[in-house]
N, C-alpha and C. Protein backbone atom coordinates (compact mmCIF):
# COMPACT_ATOMS: atom_id res chain seq x y z
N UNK A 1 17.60 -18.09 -20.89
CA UNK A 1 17.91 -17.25 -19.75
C UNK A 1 17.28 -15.87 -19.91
N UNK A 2 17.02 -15.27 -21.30
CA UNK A 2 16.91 -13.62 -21.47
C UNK A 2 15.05 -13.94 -21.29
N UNK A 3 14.50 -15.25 -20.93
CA UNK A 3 12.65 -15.34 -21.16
C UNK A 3 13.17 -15.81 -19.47
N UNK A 4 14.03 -15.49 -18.83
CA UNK A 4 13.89 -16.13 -17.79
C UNK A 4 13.90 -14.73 -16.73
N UNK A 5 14.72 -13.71 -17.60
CA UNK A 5 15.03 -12.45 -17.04
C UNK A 5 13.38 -11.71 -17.03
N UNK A 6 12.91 -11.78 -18.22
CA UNK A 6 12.22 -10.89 -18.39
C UNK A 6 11.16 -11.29 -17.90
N UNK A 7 10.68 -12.63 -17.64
CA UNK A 7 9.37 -12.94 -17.08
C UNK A 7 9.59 -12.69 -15.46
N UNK A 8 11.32 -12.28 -14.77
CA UNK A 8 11.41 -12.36 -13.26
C UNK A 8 11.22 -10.66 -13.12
N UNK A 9 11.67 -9.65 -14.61
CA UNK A 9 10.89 -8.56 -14.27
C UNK A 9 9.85 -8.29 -13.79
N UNK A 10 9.07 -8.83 -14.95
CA UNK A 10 7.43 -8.57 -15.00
C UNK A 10 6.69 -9.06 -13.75
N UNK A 11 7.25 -10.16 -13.32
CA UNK A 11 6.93 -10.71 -11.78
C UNK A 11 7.00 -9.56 -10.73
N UNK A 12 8.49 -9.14 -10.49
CA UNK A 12 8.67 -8.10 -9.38
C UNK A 12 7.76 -6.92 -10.18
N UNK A 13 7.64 -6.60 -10.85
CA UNK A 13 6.69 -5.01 -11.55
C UNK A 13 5.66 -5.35 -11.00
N UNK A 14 4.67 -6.61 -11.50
CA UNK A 14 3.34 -7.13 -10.96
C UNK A 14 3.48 -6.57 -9.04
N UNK A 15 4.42 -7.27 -8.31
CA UNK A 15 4.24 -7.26 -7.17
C UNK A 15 4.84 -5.90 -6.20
N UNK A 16 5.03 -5.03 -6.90
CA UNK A 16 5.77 -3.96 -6.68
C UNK A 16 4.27 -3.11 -6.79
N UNK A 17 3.39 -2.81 -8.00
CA UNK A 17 2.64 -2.48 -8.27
C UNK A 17 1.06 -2.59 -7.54
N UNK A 18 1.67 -4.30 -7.26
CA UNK A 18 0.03 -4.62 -6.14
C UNK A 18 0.51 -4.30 -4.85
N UNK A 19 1.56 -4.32 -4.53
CA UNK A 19 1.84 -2.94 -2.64
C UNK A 19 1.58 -1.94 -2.80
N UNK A 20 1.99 -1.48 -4.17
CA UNK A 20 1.58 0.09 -3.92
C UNK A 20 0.19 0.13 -3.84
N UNK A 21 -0.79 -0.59 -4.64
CA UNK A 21 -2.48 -0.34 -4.54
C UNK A 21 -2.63 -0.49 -2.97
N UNK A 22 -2.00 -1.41 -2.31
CA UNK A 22 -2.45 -2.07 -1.16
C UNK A 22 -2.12 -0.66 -0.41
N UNK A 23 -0.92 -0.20 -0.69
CA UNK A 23 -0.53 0.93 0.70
C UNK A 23 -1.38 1.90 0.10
N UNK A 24 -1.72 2.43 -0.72
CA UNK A 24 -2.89 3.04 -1.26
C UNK A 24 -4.00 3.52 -0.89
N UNK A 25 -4.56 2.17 -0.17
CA UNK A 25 -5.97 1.90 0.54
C UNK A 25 -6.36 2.87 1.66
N UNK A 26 -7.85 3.21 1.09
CA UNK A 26 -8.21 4.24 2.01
C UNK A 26 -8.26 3.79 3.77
N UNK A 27 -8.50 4.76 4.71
CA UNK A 27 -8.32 4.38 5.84
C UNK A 27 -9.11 5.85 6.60
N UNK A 28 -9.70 5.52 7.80
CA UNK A 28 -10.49 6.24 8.22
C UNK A 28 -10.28 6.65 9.90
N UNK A 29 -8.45 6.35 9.98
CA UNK A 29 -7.72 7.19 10.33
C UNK A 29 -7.23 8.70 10.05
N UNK A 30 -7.31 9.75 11.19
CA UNK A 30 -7.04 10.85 10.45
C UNK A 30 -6.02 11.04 11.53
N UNK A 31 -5.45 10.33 12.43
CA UNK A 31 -4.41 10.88 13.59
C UNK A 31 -3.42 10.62 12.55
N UNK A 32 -3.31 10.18 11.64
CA UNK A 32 -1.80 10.79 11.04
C UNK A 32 -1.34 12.25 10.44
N UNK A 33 -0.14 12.86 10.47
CA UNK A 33 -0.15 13.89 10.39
C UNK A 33 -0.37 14.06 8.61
N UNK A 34 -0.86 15.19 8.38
CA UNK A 34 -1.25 15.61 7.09
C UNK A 34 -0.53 17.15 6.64
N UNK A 35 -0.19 17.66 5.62
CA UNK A 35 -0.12 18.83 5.18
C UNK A 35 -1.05 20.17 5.73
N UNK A 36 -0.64 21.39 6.02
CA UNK A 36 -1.73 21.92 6.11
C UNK A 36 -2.70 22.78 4.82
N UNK A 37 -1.99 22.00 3.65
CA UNK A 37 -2.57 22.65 2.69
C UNK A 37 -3.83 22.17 2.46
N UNK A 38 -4.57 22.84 1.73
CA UNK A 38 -6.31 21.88 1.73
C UNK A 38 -6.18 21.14 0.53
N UNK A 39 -6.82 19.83 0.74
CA UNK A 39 -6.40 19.05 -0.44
C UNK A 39 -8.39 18.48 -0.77
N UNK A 40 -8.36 18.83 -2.18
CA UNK A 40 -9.67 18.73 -2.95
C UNK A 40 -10.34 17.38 -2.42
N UNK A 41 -9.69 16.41 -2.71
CA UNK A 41 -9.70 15.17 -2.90
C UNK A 41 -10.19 14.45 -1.44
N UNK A 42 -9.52 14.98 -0.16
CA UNK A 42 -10.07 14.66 1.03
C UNK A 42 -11.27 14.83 1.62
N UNK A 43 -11.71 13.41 2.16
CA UNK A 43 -13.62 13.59 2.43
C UNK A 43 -12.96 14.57 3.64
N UNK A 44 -14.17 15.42 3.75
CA UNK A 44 -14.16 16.57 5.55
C UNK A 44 -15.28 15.74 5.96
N UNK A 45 -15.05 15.38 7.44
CA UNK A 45 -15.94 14.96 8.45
C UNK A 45 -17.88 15.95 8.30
N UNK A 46 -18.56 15.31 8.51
CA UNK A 46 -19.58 16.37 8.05
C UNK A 46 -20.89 16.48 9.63
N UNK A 47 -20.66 17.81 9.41
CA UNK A 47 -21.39 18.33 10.63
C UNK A 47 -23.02 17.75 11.00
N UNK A 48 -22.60 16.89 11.68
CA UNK A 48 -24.16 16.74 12.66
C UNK A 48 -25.24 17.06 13.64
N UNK A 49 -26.45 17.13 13.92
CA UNK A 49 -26.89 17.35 14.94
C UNK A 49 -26.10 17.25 16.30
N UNK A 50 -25.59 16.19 16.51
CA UNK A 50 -24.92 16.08 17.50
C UNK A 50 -23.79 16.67 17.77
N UNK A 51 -22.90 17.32 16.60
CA UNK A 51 -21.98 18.08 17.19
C UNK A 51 -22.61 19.79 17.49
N UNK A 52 -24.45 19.73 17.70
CA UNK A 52 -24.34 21.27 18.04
C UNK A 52 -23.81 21.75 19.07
N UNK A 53 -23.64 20.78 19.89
CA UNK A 53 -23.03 21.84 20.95
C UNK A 53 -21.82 21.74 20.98
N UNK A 54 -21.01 22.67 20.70
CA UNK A 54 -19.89 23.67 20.91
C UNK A 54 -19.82 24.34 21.67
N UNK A 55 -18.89 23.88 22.61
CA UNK A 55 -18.67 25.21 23.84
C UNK A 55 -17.21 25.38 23.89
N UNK A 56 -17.26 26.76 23.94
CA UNK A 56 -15.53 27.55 23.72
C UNK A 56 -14.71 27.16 25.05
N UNK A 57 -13.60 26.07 25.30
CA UNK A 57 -13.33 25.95 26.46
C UNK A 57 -12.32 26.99 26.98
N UNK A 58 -11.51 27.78 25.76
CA UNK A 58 -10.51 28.49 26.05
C UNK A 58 -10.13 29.28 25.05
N UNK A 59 -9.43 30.72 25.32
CA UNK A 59 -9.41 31.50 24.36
C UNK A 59 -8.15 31.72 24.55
N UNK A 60 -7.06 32.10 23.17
CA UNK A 60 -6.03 32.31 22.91
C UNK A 60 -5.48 33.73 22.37
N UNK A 61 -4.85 34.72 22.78
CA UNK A 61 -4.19 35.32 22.33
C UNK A 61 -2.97 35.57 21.14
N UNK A 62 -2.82 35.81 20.42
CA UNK A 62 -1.90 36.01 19.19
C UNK A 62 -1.91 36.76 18.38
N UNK A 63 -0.76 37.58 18.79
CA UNK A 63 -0.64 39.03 18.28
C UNK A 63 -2.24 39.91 18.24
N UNK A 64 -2.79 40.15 17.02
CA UNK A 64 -3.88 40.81 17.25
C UNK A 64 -5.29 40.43 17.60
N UNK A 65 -5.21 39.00 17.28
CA UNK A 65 -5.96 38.05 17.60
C UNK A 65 -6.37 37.49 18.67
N UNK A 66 -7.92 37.25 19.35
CA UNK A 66 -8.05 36.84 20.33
C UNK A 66 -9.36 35.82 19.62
N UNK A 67 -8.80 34.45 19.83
CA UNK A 67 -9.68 33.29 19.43
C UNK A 67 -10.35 32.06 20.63
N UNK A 68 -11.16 31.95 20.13
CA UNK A 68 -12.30 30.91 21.04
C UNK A 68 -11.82 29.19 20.71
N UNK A 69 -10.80 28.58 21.64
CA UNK A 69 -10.89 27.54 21.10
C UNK A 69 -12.04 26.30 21.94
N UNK A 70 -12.58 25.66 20.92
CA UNK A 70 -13.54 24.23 21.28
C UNK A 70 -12.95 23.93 21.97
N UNK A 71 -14.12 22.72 23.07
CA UNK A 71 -13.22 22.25 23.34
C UNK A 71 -13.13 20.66 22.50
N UNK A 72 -11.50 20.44 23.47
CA UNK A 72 -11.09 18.77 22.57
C UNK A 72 -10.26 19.46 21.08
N UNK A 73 -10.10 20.79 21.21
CA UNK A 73 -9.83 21.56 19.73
C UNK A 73 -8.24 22.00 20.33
N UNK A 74 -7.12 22.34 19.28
CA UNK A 74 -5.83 22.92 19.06
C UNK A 74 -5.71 23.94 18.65
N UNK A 75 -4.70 24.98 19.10
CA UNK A 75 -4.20 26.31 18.28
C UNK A 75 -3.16 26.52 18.05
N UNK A 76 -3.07 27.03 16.80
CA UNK A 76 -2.04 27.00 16.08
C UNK A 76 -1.57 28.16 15.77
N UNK A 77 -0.13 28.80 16.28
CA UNK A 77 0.26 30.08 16.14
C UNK A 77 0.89 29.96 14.91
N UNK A 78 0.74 31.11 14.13
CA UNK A 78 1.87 31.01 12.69
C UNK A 78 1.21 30.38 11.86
N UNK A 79 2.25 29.85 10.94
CA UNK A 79 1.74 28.90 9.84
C UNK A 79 2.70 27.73 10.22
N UNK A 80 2.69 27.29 8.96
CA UNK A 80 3.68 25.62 8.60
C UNK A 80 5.35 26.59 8.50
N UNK A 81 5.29 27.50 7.71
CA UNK A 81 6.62 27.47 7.25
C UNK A 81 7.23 28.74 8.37
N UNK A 82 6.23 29.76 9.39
CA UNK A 82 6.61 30.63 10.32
C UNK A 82 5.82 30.77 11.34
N UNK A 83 5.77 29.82 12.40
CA UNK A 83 5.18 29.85 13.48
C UNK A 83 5.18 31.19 14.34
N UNK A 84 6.17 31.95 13.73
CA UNK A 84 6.07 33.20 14.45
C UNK A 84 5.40 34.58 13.74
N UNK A 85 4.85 34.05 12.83
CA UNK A 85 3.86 35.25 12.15
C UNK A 85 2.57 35.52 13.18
N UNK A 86 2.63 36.84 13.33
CA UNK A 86 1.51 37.12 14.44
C UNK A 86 0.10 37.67 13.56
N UNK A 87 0.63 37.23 11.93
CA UNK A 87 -0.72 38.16 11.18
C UNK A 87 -1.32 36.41 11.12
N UNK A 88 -1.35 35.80 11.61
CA UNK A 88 -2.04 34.14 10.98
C UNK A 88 -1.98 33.33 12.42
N UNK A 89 -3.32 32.51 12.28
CA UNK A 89 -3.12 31.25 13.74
C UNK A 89 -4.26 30.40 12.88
N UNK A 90 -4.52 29.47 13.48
CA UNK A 90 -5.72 28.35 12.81
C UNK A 90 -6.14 27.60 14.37
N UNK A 91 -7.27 27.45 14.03
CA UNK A 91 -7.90 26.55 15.31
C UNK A 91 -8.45 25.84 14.84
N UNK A 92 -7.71 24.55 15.04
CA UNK A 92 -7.83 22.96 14.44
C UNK A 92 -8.82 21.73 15.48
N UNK A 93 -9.64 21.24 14.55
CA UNK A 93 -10.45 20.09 15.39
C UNK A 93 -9.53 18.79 15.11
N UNK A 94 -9.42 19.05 13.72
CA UNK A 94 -8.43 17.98 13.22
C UNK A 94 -7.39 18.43 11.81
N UNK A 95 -6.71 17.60 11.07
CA UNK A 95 -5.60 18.10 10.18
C UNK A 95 -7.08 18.92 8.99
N UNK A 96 -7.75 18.21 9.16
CA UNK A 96 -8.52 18.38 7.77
C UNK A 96 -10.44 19.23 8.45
N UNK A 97 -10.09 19.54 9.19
CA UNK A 97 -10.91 19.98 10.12
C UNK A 97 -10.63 21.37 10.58
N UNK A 98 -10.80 22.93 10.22
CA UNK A 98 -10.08 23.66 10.27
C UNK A 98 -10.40 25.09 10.41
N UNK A 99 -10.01 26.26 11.17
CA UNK A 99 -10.25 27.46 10.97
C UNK A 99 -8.81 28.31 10.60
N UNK A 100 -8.27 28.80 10.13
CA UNK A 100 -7.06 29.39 8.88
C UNK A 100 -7.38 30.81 9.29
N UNK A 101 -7.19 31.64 10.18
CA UNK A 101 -7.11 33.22 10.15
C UNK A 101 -5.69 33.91 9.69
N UNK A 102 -6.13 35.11 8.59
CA UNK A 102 -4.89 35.64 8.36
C UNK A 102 -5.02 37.31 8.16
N UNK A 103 -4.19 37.77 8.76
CA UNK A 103 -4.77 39.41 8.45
C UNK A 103 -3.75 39.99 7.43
N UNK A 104 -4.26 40.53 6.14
CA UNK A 104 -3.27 40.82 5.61
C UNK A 104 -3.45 41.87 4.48
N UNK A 105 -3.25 42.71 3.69
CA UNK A 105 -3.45 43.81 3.16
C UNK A 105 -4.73 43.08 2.39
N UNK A 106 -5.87 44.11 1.90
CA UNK A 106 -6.49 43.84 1.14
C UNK A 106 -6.62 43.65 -0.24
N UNK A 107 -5.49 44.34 -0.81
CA UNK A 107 -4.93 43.27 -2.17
C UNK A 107 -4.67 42.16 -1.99
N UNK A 108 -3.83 41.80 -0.79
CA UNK A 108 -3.40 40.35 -0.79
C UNK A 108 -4.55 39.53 -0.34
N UNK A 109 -5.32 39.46 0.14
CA UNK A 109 -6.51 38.73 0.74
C UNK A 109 -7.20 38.64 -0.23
N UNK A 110 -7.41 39.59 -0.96
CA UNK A 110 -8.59 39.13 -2.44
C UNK A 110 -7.79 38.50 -3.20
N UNK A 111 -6.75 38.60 -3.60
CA UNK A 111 -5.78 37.65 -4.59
C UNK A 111 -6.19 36.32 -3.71
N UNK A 112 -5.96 36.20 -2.72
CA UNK A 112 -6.10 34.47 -2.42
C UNK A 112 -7.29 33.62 -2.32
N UNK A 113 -8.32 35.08 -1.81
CA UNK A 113 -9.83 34.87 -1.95
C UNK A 113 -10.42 34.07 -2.98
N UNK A 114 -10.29 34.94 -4.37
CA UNK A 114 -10.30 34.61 -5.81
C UNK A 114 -9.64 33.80 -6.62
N UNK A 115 -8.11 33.33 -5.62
CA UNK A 115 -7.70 31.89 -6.82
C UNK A 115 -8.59 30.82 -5.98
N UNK A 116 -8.75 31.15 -4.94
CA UNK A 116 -9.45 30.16 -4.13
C UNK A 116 -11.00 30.04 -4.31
N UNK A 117 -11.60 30.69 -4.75
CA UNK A 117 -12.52 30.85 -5.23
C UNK A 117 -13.21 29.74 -6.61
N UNK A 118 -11.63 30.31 -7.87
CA UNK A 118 -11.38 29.89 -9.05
C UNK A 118 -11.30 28.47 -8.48
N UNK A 119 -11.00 27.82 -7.73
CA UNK A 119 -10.29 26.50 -7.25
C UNK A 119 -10.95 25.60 -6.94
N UNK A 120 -12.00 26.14 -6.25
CA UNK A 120 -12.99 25.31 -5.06
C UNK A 120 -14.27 25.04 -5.62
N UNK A 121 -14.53 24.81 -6.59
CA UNK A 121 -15.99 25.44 -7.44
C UNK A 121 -16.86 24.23 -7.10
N UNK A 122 -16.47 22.86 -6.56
CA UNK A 122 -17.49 21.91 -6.44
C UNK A 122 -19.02 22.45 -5.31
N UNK A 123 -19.96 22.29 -5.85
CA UNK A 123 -21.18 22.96 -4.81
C UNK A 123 -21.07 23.93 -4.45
N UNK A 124 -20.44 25.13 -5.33
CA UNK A 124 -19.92 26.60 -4.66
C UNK A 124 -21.24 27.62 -4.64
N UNK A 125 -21.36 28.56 -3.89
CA UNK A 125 -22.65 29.44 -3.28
C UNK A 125 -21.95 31.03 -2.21
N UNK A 126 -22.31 31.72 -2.77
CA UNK A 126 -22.20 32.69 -1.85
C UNK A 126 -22.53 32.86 -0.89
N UNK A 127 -22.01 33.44 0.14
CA UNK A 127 -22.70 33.10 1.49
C UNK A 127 -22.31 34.30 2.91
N UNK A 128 -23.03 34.99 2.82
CA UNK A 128 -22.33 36.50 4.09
C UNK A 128 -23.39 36.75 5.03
N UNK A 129 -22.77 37.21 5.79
CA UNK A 129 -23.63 37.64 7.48
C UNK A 129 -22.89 37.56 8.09
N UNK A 130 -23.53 38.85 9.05
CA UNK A 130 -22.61 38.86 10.68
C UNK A 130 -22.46 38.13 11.54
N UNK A 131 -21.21 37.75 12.03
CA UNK A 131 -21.32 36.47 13.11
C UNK A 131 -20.14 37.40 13.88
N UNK A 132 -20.27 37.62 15.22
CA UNK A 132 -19.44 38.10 16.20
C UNK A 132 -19.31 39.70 15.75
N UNK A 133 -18.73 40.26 15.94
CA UNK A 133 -17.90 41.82 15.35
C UNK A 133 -17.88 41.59 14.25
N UNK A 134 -18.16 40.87 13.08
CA UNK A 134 -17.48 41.32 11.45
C UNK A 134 -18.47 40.76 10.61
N UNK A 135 -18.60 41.06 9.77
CA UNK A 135 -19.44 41.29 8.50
C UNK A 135 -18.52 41.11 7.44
N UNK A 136 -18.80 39.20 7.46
CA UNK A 136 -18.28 38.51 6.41
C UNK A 136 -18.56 38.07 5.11
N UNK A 137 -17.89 38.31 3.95
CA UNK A 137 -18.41 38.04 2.95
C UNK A 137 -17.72 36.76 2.26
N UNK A 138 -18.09 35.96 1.43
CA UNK A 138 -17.62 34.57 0.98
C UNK A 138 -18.38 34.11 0.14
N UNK A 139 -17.92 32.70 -0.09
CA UNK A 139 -18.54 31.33 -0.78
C UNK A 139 -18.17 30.17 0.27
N UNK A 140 -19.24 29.27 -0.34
CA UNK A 140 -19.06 27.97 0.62
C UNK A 140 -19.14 26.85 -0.33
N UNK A 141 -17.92 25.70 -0.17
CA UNK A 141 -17.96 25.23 -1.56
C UNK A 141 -18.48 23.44 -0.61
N UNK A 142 -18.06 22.46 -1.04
CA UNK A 142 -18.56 21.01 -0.46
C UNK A 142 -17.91 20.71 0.55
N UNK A 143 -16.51 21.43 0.53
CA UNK A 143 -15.94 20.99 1.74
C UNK A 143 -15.61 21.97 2.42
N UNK A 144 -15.76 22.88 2.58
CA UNK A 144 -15.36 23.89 3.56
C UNK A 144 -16.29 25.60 3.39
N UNK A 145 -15.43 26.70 3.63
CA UNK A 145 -15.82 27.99 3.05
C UNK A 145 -14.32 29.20 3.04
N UNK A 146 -14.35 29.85 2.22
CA UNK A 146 -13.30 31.39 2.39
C UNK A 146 -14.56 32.43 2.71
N UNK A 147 -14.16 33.32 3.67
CA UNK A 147 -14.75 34.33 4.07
C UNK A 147 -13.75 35.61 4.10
N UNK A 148 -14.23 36.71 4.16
CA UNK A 148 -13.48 37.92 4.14
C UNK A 148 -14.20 38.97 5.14
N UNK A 149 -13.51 39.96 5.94
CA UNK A 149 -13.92 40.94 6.01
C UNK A 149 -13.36 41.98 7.19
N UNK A 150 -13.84 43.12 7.92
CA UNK A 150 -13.13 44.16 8.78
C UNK A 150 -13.46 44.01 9.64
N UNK A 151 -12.63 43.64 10.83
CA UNK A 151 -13.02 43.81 12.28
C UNK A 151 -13.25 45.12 12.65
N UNK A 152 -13.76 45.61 14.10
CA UNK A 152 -14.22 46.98 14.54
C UNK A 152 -13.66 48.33 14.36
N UNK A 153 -12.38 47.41 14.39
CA UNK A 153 -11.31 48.28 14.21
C UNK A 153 -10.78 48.58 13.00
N UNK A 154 -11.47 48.02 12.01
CA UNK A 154 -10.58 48.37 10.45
C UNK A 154 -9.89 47.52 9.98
N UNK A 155 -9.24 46.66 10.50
CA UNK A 155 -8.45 45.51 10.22
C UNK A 155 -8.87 44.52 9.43
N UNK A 156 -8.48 44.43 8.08
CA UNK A 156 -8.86 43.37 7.13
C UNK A 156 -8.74 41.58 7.99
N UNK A 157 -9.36 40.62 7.59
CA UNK A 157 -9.28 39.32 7.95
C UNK A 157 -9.68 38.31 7.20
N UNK A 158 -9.28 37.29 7.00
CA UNK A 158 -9.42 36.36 5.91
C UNK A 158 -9.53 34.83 6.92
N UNK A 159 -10.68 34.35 6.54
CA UNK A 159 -10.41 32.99 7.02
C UNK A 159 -10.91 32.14 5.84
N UNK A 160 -10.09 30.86 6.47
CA UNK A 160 -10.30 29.90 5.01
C UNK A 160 -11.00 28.54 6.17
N UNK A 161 -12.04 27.58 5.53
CA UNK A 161 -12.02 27.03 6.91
C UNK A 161 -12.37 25.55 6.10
N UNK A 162 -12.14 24.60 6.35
CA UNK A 162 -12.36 23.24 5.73
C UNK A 162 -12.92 22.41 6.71
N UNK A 163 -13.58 21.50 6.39
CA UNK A 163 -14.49 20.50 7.33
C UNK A 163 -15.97 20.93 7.73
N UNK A 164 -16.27 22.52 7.94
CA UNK A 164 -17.41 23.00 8.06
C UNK A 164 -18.45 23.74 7.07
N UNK A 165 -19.31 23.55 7.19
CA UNK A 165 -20.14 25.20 6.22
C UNK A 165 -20.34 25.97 7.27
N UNK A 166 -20.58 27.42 6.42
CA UNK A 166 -20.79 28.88 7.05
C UNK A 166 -21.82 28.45 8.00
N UNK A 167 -22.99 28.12 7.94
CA UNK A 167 -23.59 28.03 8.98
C UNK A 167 -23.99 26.97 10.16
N UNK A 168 -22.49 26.34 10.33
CA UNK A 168 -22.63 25.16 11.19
C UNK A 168 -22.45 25.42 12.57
N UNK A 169 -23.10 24.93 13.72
CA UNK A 169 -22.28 25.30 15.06
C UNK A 169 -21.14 25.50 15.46
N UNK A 170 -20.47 24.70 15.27
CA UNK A 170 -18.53 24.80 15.20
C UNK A 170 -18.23 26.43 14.50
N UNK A 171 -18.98 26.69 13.13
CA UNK A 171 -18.65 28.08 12.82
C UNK A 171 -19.31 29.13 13.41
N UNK A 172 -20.45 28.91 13.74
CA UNK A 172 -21.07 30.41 14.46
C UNK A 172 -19.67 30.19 16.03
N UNK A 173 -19.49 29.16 16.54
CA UNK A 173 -18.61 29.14 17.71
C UNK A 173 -17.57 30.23 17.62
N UNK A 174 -17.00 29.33 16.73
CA UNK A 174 -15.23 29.67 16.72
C UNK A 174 -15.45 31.58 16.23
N UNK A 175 -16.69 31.79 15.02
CA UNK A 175 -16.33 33.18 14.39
C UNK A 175 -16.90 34.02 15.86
N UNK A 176 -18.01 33.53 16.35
CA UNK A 176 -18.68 34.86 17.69
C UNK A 176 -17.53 34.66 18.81
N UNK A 177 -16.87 34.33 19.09
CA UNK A 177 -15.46 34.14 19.67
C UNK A 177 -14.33 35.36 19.01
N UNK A 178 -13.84 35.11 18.08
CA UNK A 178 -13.25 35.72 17.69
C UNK A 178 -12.90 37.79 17.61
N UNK A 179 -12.09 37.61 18.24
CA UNK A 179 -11.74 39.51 18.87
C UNK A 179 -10.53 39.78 18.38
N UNK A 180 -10.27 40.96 17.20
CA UNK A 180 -9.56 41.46 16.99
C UNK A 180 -9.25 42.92 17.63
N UNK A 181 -7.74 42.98 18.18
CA UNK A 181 -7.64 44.40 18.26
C UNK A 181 -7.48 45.36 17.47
């Protein structure tokens, strides 16, 4: 009975173990909802000829922020954990597809700049120029880019952006759009 127990373990472990591989399995669905944290490990959709054209169908207000959204694109006031923060919004193509604006002291923006920096190092490159009102400075790593810099007005800004590089259509869009007061 005790070779009868232990071989009906090892059975359910075996088959417990081969669902989990199975639920596992990649999938090339992205309408499920995701975290909005950026996760290393996730392929980003990669910019083609064909998505050059970008045209801004609508622009959003929030707090100091005035953003260009794509169209077929979402905006997102706040964050995950305070939709009512008026220093942050993101304009989303998809979960993993992304523009992350946050205005926030310039100690705090280089602290996040730089772990993010420290973080992201796969294919990483510096990368700055003016696009709209601001004169951004950054890196651009395989899947995305962090940029930094002052709107007209003085106002520090931080964007973090995943799915694109600095110089893709979607990004010259969304950043020559972008109006801070």
């Amino acid at each position: 009975m005790r070779k009868f127990k232990k071989a009906a373990a090892i059975a359910l472990c075996l088959t417990v173990m081969a669902s989990s591989l199975v639920a596992c399995g990649s999938s090339n669905d992205n309408s499920t909802s995701a975290p909005d944290a950026q996760v290393a490990t996730e392929a980003a959709p990669v910019t083609t000829e064909a998505s050059a054209n970008v045209t801004i169908a609508s622009t959003e207000t929030w707090g100091d922020y005035t953003v260009g959204i794509p169209e077929g694109w979402t905006f997102r006031k706040g964050y995950a954990l305070n939709e009512d923060d008026t220093t942050c919004c993101s304009v989303k193509k998809s979960d993993f597809s992304k523009f992350d604006f946050n205005m926030e002291s310039e100690d705090m923006y280089m602290k996040k700049y730089n772990q993010n920096k420290s973080t992201y190092t796969q294919d990483q490159k510096d990368c700055s120029g003016k696009v709209g009102d601001i004169d951004w400075t950054g890196f651009e790593y395989s899947n995305g880019f962090e940029l930094y810099g002052k709107s007209s007005s003085g106002k520090p800004v931080r964007v973090s952006c995943s799915g694109f590089k600095f110089d893709s259509p979607e990004t010259k869009a969304v950043l020559e759009a972008l109006k801070i007061k």
